[in-house]
Protein backbone atom coordinates (compact mmCIF):
# COMPACT_ATOMS: atom_id res chain seq x y z
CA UNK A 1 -82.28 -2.63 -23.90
CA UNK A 2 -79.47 -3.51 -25.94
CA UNK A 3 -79.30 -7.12 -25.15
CA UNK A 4 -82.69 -7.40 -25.35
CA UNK A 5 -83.19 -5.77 -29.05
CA UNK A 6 -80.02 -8.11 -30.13
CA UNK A 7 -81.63 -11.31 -28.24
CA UNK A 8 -85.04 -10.74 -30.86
CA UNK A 9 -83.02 -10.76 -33.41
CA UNK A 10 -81.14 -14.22 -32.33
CA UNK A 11 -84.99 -15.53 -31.13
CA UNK A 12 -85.74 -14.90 -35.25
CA UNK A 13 -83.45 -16.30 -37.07
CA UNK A 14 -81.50 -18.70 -35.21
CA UNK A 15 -80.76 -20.99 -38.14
CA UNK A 16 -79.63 -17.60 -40.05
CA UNK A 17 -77.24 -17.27 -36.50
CA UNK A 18 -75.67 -20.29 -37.25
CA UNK A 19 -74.89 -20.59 -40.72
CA UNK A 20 -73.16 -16.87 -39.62
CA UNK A 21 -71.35 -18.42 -36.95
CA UNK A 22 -69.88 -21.79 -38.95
CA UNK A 23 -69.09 -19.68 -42.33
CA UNK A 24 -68.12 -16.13 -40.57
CA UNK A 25 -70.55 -13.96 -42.28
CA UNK A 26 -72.38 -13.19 -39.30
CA UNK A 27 -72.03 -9.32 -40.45
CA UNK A 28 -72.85 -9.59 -43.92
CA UNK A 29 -75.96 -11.91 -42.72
CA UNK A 30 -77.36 -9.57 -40.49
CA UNK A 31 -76.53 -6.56 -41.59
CA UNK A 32 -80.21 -4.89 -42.12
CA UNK A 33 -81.50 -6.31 -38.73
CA UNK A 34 -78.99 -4.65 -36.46
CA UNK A 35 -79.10 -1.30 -38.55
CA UNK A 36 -82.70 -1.95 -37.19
CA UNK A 37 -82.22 -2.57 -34.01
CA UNK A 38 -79.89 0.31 -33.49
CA UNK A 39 -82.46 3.01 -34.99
CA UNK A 40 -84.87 1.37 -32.27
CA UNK A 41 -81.54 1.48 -29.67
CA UNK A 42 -81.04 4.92 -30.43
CA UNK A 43 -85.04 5.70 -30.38
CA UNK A 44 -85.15 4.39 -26.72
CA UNK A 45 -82.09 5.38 -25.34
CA UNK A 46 -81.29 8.56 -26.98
CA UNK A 47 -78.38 9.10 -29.69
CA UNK A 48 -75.94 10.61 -27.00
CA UNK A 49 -76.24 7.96 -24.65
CA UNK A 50 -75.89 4.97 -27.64
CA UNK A 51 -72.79 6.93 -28.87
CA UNK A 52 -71.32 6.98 -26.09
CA UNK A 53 -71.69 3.58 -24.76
CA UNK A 54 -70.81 0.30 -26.42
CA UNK A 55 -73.08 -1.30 -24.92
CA UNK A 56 -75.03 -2.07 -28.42
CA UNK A 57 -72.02 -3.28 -29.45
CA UNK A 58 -71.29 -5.52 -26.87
CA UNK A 59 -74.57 -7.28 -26.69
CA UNK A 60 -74.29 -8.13 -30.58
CA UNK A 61 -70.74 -9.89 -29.68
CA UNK A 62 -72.23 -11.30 -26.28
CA UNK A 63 -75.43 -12.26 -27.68
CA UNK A 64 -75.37 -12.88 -31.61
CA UNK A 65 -71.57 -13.71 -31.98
CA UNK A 66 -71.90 -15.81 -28.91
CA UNK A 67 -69.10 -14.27 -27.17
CA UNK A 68 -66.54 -13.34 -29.93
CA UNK A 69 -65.83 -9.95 -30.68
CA UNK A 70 -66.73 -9.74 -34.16
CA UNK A 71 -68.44 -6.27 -34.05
């Protein structure tokens, strides 16, 4: 679910993704979508299960951050 909710976001605004990536504001950038995502994260999964997990977190440095851990 995670991966999936981050991949929309990278399907969306890929150009957005890469001017992140090159000038390392990939937080700042995106910070409204993954609040988002993570409302609909925790709606689906439930809030103990996303809080205890990182999974969320490690699909937005798999899949957004294209493997660097920047979240």
């Amino acid at each position: 679910m995670a991966r999936a909710l981050v991949s929309d976001i990278v399907a969306y605004f890929p150009q957005k993704r890469e001017e992140g990536l090159r000038d390392g504001t990939l937080k700042q950038l995106f910070r409204e979508e993954i609040k988002k995502s993570y409302e609909e994260y925790v709606e689906q999964v439930g809030r103990e299960f996303a809080e205890g997990t990182t999974h969320f977190q490690d699909a937005l440095n798999d899949v957004l951050a294209g493997g660097k851990k920047l979240f």
